[in-house]
PDB file of N, CA and C in Angstrom:
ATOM      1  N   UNK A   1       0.812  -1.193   0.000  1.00  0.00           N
ATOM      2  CA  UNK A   1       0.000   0.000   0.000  1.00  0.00           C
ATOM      3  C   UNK A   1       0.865   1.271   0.000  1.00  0.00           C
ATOM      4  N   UNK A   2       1.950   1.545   0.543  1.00  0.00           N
ATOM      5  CA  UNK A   2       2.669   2.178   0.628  1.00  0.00           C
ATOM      6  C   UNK A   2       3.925   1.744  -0.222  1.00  0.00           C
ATOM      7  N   UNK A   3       4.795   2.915  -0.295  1.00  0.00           N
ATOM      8  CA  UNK A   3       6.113   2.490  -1.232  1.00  0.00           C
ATOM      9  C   UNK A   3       7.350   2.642   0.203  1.00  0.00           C
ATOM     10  N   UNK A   4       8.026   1.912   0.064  1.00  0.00           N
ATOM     11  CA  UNK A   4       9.571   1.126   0.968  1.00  0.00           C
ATOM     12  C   UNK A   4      10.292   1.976   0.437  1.00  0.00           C
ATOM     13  N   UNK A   5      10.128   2.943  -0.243  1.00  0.00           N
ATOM     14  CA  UNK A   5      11.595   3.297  -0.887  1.00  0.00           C
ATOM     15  C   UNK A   5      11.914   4.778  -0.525  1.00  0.00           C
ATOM     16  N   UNK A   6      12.867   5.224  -0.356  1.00  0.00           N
ATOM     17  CA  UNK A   6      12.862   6.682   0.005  1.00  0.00           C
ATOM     18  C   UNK A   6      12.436   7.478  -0.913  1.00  0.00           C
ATOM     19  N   UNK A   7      11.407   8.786  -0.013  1.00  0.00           N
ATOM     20  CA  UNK A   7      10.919   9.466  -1.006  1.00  0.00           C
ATOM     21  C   UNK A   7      11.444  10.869  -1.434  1.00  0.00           C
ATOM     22  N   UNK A   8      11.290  11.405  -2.542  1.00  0.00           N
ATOM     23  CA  UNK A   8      12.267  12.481  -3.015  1.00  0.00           C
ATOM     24  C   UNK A   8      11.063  13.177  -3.812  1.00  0.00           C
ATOM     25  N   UNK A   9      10.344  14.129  -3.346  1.00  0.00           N
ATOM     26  CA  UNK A   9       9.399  14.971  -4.115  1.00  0.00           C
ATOM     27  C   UNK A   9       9.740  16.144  -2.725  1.00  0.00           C
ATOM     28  N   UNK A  10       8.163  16.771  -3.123  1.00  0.00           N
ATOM     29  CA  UNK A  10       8.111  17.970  -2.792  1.00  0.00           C
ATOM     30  C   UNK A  10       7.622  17.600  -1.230  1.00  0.00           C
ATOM     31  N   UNK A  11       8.105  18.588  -0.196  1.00  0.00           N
ATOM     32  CA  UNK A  11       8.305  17.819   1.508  1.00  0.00           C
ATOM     33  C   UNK A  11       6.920  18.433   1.742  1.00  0.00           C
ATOM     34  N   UNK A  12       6.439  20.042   1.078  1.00  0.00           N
ATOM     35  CA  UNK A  12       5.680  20.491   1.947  1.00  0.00           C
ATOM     36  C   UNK A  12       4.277  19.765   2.329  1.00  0.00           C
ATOM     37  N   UNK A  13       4.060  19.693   3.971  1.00  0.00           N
ATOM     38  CA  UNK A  13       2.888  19.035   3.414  1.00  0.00           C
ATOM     39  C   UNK A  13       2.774  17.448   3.923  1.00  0.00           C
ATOM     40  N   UNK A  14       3.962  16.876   3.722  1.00  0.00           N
ATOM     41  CA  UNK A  14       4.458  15.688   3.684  1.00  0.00           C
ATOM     42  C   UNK A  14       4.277  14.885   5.169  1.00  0.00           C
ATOM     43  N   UNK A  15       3.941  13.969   5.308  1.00  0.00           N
ATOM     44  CA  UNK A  15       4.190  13.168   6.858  1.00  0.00           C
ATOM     45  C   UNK A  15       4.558  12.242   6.174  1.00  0.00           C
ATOM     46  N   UNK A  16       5.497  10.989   7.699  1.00  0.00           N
ATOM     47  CA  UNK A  16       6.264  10.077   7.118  1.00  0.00           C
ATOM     48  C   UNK A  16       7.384   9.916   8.006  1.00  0.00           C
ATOM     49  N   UNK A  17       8.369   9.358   8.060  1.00  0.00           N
ATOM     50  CA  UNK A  17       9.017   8.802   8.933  1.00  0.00           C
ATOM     51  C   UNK A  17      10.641   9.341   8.271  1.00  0.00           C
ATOM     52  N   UNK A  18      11.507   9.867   8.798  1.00  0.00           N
ATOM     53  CA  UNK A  18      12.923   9.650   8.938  1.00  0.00           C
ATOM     54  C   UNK A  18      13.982   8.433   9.494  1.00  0.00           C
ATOM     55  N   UNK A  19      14.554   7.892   8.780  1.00  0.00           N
ATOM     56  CA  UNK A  19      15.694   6.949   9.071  1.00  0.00           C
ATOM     57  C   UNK A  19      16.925   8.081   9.529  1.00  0.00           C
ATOM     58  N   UNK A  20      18.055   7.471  10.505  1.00  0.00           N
ATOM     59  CA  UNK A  20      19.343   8.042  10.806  1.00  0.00           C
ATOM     60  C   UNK A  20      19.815   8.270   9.553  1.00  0.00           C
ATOM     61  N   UNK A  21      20.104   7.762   8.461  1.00  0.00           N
ATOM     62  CA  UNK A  21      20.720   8.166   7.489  1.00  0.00           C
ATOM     63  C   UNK A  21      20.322   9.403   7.250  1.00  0.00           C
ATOM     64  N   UNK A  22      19.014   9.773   7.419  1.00  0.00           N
ATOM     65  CA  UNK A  22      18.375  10.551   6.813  1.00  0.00           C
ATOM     66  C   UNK A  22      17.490  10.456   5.557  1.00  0.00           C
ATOM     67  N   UNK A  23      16.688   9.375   5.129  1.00  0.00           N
ATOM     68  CA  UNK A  23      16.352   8.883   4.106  1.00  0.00           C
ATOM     69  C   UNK A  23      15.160   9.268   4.887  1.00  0.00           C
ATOM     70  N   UNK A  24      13.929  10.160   3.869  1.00  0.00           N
ATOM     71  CA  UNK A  24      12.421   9.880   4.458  1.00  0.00           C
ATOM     72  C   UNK A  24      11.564   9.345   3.610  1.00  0.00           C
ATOM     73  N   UNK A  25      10.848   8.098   4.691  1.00  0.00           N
ATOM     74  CA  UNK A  25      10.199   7.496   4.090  1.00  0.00           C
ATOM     75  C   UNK A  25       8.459   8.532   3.984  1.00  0.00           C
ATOM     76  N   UNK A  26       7.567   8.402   3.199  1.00  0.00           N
ATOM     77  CA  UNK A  26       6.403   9.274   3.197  1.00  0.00           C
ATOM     78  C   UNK A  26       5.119   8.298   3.228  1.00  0.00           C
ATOM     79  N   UNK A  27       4.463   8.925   4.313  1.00  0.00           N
ATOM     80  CA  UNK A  27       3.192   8.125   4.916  1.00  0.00           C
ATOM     81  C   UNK A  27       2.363   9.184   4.939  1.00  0.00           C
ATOM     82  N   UNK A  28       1.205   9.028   5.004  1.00  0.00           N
ATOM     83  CA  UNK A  28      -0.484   9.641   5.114  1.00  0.00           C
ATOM     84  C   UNK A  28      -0.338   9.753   6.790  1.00  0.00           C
ATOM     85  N   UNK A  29      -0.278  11.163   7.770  1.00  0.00           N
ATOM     86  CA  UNK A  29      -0.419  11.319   8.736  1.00  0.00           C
ATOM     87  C   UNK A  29      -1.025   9.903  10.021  1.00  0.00           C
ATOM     88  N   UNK A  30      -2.422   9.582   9.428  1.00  0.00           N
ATOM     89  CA  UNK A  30      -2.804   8.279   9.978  1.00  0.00           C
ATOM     90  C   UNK A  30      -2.787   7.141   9.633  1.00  0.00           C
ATOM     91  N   UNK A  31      -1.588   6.940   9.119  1.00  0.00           N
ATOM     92  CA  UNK A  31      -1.001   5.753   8.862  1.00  0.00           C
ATOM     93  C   UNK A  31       0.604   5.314   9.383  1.00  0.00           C
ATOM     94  N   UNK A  32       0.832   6.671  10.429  1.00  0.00           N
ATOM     95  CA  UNK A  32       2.236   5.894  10.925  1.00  0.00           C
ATOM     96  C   UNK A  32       2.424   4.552  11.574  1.00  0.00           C
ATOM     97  N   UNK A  33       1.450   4.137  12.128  1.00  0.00           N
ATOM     98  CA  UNK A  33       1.446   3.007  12.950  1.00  0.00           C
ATOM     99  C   UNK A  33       1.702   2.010  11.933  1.00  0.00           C
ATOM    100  N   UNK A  34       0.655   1.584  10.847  1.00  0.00           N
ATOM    101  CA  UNK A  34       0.650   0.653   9.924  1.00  0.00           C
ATOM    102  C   UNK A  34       2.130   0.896   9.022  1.00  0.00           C
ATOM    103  N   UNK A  35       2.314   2.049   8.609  1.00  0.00           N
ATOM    104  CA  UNK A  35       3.445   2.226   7.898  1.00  0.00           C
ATOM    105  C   UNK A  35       4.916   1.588   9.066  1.00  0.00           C
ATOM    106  N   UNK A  36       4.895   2.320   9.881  1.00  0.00           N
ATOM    107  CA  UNK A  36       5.904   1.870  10.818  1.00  0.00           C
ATOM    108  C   UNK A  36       6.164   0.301  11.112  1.00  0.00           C
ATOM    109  N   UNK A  37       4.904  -0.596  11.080  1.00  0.00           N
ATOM    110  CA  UNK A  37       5.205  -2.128  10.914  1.00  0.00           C
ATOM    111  C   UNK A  37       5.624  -1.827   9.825  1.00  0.00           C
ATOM    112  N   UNK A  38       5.363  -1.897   8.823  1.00  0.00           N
ATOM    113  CA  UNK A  38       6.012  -2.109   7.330  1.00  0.00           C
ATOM    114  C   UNK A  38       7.684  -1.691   6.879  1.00  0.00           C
ATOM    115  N   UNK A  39       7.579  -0.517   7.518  1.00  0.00           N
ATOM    116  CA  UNK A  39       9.189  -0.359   7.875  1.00  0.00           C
ATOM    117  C   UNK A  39      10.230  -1.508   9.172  1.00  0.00           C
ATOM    118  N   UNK A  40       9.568  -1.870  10.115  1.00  0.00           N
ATOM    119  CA  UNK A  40      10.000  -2.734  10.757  1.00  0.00           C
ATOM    120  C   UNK A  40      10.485  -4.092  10.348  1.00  0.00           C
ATOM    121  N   UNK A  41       9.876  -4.386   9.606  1.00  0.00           N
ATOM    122  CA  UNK A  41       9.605  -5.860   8.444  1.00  0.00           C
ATOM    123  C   UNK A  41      10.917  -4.885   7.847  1.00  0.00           C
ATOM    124  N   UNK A  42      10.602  -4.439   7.024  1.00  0.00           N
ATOM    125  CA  UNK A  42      11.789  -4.315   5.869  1.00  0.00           C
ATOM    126  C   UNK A  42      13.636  -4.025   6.302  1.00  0.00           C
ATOM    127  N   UNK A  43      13.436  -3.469   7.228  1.00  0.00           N
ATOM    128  CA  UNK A  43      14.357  -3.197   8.218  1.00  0.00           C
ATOM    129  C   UNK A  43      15.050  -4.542   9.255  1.00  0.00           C
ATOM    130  N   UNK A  44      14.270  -5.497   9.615  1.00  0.00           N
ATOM    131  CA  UNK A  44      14.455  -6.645   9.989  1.00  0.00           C
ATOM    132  C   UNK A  44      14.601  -5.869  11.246  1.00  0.00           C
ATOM    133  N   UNK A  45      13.868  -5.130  12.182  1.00  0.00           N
ATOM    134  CA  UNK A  45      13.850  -4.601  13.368  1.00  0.00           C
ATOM    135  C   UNK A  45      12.889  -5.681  13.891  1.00  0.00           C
ATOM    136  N   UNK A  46      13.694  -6.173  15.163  1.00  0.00           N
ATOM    137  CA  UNK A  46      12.343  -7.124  16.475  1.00  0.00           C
ATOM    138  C   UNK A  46      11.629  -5.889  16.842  1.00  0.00           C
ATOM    139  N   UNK A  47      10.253  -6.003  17.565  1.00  0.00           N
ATOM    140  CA  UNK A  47       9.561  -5.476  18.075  1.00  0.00           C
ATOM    141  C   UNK A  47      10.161  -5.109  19.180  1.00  0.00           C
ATOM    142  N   UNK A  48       9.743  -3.621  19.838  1.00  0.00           N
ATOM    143  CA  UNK A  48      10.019  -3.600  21.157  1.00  0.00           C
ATOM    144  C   UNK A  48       8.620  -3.114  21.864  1.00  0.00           C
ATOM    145  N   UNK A  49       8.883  -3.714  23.536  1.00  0.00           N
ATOM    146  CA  UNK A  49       7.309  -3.651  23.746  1.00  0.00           C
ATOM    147  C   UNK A  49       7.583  -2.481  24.330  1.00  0.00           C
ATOM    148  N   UNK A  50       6.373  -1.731  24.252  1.00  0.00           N
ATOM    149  CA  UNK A  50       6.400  -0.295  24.736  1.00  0.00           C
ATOM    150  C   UNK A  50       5.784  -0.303  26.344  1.00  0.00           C
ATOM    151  N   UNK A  51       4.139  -1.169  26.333  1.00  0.00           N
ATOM    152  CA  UNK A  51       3.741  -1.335  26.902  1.00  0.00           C
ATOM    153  C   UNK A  51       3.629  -2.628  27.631  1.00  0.00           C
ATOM    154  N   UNK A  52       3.514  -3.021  28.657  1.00  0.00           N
ATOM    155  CA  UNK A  52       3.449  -4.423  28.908  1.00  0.00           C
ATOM    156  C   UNK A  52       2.480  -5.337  28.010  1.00  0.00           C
ATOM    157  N   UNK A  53       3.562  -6.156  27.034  1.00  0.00           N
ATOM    158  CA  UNK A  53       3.156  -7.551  26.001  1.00  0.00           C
ATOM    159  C   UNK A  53       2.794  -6.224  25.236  1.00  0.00           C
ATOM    160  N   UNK A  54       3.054  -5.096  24.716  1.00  0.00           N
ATOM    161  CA  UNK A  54       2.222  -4.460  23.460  1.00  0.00           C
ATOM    162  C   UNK A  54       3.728  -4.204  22.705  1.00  0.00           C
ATOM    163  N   UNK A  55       3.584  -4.933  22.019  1.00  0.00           N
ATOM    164  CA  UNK A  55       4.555  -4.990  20.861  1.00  0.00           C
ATOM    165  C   UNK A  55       3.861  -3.838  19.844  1.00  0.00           C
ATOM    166  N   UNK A  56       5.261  -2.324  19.803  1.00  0.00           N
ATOM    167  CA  UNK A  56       5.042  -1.710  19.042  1.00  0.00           C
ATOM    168  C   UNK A  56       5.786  -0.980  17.758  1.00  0.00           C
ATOM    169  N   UNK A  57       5.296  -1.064  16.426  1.00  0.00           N
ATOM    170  CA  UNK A  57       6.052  -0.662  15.796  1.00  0.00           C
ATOM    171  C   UNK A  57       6.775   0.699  15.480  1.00  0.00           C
ATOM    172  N   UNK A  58       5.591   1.674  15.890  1.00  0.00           N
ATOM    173  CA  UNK A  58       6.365   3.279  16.067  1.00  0.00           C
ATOM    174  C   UNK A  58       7.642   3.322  17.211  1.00  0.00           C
ATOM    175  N   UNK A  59       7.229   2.702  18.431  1.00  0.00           N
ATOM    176  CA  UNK A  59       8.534   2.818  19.343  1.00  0.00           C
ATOM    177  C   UNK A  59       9.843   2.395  18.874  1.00  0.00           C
ATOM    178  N   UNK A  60       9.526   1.109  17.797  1.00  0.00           N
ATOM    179  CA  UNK A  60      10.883   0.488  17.853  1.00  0.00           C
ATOM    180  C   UNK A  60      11.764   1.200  16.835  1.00  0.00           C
ATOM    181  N   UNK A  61      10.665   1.882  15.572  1.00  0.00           N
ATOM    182  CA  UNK A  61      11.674   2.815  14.814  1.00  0.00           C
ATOM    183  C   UNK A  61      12.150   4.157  15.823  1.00  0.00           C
ATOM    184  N   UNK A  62      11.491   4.644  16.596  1.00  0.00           N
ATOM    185  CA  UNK A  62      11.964   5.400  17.913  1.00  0.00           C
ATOM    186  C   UNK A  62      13.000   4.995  18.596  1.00  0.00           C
ATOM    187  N   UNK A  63      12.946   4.472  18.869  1.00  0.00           N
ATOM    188  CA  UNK A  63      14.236   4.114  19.868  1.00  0.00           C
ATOM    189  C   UNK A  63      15.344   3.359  19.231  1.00  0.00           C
ATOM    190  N   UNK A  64      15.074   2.710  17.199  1.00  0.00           N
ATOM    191  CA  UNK A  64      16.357   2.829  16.816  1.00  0.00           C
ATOM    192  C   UNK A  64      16.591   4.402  15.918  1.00  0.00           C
ATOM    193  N   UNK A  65      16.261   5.038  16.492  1.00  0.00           N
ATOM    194  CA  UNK A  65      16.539   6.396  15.732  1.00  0.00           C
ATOM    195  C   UNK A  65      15.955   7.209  14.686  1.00  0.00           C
ATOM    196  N   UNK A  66      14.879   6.599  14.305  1.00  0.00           N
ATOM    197  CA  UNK A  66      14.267   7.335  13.786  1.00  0.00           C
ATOM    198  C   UNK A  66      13.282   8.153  14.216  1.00  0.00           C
ATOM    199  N   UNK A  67      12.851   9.566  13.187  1.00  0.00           N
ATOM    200  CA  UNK A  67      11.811  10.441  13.506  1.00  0.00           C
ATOM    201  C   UNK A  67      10.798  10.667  12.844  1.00  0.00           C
ATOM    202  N   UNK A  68       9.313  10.454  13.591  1.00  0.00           N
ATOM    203  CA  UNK A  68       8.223  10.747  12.857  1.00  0.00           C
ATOM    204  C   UNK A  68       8.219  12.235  12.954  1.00  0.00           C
ATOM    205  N   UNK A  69       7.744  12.490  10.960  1.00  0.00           N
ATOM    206  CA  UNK A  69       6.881  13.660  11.042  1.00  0.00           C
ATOM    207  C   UNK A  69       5.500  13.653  10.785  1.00  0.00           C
ATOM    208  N   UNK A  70       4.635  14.255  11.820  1.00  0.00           N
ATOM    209  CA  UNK A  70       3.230  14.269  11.807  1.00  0.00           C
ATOM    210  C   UNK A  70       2.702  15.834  12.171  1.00  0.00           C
ATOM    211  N   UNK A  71       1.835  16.271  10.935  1.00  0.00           N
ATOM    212  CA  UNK A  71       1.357  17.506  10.992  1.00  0.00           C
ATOM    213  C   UNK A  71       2.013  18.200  10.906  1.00  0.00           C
ATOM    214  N   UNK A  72       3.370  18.144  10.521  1.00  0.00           N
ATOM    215  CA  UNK A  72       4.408  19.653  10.492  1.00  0.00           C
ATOM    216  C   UNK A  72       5.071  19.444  11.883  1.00  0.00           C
ATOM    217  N   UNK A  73       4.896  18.062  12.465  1.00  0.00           N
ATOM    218  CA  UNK A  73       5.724  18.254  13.961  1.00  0.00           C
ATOM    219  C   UNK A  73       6.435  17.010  13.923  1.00  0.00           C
ATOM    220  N   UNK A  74       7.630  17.102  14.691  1.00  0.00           N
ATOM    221  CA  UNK A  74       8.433  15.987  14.839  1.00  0.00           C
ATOM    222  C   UNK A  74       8.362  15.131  16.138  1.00  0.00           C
ATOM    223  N   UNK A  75       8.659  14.480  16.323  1.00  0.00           N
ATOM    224  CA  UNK A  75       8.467  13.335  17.490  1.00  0.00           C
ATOM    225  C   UNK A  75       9.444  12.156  17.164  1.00  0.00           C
ATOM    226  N   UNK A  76      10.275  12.207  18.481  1.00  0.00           N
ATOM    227  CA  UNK A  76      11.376  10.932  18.073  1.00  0.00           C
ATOM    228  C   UNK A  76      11.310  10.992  19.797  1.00  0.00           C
ATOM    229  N   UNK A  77      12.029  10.003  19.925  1.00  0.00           N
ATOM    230  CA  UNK A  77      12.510   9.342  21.167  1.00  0.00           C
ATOM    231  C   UNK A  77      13.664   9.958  21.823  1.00  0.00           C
ATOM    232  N   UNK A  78      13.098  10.599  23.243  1.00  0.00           N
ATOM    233  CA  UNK A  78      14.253  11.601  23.733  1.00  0.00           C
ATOM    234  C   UNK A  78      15.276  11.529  23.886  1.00  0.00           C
ATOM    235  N   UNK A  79      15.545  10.133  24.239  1.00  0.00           N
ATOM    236  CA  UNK A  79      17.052   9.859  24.943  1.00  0.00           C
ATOM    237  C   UNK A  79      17.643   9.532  23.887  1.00  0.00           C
ATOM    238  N   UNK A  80      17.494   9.343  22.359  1.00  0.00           N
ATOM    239  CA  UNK A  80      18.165   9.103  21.048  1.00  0.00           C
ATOM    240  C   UNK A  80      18.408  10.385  20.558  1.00  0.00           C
ATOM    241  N   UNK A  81      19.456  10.953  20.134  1.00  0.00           N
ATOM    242  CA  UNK A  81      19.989  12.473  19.721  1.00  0.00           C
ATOM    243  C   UNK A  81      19.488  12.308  18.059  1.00  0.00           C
ATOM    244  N   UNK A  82      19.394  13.158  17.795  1.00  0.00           N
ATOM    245  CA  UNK A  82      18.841  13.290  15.990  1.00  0.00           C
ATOM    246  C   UNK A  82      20.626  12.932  15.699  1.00  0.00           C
ATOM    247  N   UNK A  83      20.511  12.687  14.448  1.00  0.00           N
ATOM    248  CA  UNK A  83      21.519  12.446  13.727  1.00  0.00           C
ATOM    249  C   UNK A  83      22.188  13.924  12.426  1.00  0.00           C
ATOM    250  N   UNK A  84      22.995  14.005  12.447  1.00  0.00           N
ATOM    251  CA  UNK A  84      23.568  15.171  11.464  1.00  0.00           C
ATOM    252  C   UNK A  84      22.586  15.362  10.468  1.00  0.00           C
ATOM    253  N   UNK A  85      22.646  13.959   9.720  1.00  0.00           N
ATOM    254  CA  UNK A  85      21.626  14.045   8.635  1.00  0.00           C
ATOM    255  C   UNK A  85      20.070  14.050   8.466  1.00  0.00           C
ATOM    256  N   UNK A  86      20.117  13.336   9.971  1.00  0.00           N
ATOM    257  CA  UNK A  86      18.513  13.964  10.066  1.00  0.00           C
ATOM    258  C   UNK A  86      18.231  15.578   9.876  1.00  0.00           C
ATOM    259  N   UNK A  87      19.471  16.034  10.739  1.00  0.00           N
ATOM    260  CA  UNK A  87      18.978  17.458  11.127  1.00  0.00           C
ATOM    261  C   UNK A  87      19.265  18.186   9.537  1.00  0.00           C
ATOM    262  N   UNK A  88      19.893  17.775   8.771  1.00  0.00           N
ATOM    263  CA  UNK A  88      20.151  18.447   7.320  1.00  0.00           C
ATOM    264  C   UNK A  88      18.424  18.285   6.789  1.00  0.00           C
ATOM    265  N   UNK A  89      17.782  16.868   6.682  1.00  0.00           N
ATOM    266  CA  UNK A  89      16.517  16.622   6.108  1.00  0.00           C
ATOM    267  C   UNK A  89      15.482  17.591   6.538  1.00  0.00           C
ATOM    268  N   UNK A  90      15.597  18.179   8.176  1.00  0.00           N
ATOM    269  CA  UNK A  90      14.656  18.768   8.378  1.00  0.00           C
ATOM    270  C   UNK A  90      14.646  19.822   8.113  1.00  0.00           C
ATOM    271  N   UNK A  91      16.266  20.315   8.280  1.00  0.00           N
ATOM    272  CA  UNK A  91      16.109  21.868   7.705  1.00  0.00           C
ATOM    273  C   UNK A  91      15.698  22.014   6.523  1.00  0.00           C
ATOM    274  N   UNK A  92      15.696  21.390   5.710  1.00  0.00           N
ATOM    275  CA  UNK A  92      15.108  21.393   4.151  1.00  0.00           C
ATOM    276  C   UNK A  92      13.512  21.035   4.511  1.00  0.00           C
ATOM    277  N   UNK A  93      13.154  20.353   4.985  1.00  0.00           N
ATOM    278  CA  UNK A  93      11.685  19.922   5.198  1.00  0.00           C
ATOM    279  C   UNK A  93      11.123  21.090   5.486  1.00  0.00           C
ATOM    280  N   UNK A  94      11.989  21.747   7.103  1.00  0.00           N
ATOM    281  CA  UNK A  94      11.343  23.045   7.205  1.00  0.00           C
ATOM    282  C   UNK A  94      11.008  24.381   6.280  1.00  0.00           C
ATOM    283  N   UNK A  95      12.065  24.581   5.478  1.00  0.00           N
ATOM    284  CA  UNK A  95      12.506  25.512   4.945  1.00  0.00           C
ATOM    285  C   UNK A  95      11.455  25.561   3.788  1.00  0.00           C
ATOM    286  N   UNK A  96      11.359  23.997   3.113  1.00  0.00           N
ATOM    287  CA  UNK A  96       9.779  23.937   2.033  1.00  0.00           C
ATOM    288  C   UNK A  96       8.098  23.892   2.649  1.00  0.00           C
ATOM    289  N   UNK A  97       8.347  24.112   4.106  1.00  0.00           N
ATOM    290  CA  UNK A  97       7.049  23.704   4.730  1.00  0.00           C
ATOM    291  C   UNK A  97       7.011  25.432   5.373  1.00  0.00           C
ATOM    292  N   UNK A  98       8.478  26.128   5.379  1.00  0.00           N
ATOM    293  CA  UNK A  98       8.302  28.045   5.618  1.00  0.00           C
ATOM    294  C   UNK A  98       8.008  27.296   7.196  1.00  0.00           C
ATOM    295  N   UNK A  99       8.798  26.644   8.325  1.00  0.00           N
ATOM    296  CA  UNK A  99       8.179  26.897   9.419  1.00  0.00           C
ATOM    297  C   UNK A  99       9.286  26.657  10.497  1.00  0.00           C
ATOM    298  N   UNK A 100      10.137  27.351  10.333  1.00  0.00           N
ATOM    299  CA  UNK A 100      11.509  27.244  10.820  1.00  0.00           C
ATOM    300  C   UNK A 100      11.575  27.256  12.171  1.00  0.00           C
ATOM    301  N   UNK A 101      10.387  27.728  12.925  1.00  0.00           N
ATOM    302  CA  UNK A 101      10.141  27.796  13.904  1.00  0.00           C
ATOM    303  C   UNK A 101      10.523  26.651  14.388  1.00  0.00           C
ATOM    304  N   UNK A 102       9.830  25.699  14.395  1.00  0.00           N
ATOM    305  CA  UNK A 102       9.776  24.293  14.523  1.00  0.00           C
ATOM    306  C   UNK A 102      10.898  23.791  14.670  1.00  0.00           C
ATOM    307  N   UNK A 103      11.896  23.801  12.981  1.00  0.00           N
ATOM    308  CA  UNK A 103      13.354  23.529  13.246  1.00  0.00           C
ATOM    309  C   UNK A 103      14.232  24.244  14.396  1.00  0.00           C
ATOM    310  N   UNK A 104      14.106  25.413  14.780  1.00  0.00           N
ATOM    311  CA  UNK A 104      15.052  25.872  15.598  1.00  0.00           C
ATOM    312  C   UNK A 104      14.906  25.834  16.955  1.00  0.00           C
ATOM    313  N   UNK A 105      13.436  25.235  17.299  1.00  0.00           N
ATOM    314  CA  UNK A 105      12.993  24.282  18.551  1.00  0.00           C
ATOM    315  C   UNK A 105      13.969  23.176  19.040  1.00  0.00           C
ATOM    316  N   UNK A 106      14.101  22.428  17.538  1.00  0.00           N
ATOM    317  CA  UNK A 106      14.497  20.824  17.786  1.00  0.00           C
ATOM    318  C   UNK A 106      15.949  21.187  17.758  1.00  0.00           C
ATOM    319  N   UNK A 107      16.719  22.496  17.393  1.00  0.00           N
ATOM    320  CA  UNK A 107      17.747  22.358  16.871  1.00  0.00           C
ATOM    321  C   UNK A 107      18.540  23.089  18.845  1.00  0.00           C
ATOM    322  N   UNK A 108      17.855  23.993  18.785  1.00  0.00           N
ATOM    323  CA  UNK A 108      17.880  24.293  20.252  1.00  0.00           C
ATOM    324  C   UNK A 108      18.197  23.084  21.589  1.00  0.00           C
ATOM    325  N   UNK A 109      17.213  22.030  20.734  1.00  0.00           N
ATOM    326  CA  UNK A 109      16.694  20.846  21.832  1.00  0.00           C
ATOM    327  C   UNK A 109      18.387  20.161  21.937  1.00  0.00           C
ATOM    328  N   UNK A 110      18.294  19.828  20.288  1.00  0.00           N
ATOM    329  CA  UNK A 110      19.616  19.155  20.408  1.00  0.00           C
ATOM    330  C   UNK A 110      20.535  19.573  20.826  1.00  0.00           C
ATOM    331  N   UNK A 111      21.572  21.044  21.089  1.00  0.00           N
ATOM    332  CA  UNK A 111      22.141  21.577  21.548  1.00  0.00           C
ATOM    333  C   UNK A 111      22.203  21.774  23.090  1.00  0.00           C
ATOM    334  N   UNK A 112      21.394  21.782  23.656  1.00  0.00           N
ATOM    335  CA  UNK A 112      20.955  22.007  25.346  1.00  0.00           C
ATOM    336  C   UNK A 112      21.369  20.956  25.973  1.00  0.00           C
ATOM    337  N   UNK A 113      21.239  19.782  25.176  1.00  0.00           N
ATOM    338  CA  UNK A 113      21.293  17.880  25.641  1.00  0.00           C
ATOM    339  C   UNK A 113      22.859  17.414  26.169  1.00  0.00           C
TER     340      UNK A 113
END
């Protein structure tokens, strides 16, 4: 249903998931969960349980480093630092989405840590 492959169009707008490399994958806002198994599978990531016995697939791309974007907002897993190249993807993400705000939140965040 979705495409595995990194996506390269236009960001604004865009939800979808970041890898450490910095490769973003692009998902429909309410579809990270389902998309995120699908990346898990392809990735050969085990589940990690988030909750007791709740095996989940957003956490486990979380806590190996990747970042969801949903709605123009980011969300990753605190105690994992963004990666160089993440932070290159977003400044471009931001910069086509005009909301720099946002970036210089996370960029702040990372710096303070």
């Amino acid at each position: 249903m979705f495409s595995l492959d990194p996506y390269h169009g236009e960001l604004k707008g865009k939800d979808g998931w970041v890898a450490p490399n910095g490769d973003f994958y692009q998902c429909p806002y309410e579809y990270h969960w389902r998309f995120a198994d699908d990346l898990c599978k392809k990735f050969k990531y085990r589940l990690e349980a988030r909750f007791f016995l709740n095996l989940d697939a957003e956490y486990t791309l979380e806590i190996n480093g990747w970042v969801k974007i949903s709605l123009g907002r980011v969300q990753y897993h605190s105690e994992k630092a963004l990666s160089q190249k993440q932070m290159d993807f977003l400044f471009d993400y931001f910069m086509a989405s005009e909301n720099m705000k946002e970036f210089d939140s996370l960029f702040s965040r990372r710096h303070s840590a």
